[in-house]
C-alpha atoms as a PDB file:
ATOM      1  CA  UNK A   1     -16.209   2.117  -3.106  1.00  0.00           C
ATOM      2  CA  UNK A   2     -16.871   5.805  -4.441  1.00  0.00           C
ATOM      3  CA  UNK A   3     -17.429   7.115  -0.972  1.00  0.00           C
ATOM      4  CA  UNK A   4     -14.177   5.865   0.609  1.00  0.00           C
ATOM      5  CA  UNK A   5     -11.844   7.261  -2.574  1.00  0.00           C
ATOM      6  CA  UNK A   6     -14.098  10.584  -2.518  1.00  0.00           C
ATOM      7  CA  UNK A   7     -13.310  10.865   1.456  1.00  0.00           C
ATOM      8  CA  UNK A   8     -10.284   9.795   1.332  1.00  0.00           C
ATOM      9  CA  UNK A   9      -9.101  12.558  -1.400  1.00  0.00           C
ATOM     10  CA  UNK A  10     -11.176  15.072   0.927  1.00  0.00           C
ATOM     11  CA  UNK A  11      -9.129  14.393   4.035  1.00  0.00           C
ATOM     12  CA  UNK A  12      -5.840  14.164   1.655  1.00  0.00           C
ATOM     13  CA  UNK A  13      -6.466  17.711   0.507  1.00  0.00           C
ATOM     14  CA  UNK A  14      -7.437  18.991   3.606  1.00  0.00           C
ATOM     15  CA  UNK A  15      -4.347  17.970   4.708  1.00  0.00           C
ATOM     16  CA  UNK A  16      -2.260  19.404   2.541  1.00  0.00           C
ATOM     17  CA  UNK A  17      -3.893  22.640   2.363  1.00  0.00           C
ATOM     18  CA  UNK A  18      -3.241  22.622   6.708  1.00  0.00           C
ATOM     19  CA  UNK A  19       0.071  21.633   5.848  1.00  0.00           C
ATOM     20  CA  UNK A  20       0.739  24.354   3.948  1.00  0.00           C
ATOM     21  CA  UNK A  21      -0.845  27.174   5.943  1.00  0.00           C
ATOM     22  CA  UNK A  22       1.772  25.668   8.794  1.00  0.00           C
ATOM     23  CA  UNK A  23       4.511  25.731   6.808  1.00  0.00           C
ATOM     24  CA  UNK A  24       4.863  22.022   7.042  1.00  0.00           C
ATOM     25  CA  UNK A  25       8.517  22.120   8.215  1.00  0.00           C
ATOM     26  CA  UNK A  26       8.192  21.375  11.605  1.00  0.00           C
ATOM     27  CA  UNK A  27       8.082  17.831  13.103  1.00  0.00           C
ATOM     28  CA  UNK A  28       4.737  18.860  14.900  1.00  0.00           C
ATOM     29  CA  UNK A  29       3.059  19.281  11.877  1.00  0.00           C
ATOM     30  CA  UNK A  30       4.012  16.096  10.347  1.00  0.00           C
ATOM     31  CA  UNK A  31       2.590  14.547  13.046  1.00  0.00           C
ATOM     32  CA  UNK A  32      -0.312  16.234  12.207  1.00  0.00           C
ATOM     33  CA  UNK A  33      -0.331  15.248   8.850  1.00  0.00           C
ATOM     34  CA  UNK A  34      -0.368  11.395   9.784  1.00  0.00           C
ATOM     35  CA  UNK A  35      -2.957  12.468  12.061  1.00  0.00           C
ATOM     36  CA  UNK A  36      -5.022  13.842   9.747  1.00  0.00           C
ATOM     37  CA  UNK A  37      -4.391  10.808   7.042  1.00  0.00           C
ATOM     38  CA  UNK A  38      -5.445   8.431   9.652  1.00  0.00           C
ATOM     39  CA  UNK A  39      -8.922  10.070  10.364  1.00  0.00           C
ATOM     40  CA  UNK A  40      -9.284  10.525   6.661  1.00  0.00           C
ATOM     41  CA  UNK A  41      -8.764   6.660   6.377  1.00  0.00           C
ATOM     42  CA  UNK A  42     -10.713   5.533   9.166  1.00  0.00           C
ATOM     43  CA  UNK A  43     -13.613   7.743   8.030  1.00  0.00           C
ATOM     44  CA  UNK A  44     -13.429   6.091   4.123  1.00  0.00           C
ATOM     45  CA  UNK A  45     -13.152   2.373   5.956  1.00  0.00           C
ATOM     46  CA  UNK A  46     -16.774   3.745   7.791  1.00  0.00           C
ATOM     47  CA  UNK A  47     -18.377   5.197   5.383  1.00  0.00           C
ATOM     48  CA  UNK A  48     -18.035   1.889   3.360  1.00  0.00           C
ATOM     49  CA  UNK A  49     -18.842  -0.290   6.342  1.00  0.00           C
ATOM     50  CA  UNK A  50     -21.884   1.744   6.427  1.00  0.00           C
ATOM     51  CA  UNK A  51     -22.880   1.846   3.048  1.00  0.00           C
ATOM     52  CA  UNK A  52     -22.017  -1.746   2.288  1.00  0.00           C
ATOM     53  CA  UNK A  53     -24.439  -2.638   5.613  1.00  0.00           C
ATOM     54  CA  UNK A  54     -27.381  -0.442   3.552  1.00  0.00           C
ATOM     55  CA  UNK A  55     -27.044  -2.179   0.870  1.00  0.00           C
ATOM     56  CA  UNK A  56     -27.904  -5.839   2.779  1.00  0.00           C
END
């Protein structure tokens, strides 16, 4: 449960920090922002499939 609220907050602040070095005004880059929260997600959901398969 760690990993996916630990990965989750990584992707969340890498996305921010990208959104800010594009200026985040532009539709493009809010686009990239879901983008970027998606992977972030689907990389927590993973990680915990993963891990909770390790621990069986």
């Amino acid at each position: 449960m760690n990993r996916i609220n630990l990965s989750f907050a990584l992707g969340l602040g890498l996305t921010v920090v990208i959104s800010f070095f594009h200026g985040a005004a532009q539709i493009s880059d809010v686009s990239l922002l879901i983008g970027l929260l998606a992977a972030s997600l689907i990389t927590g959901v993973a990680m915990s499939v993963s891990s909770e398969s390790e621990s069986e």
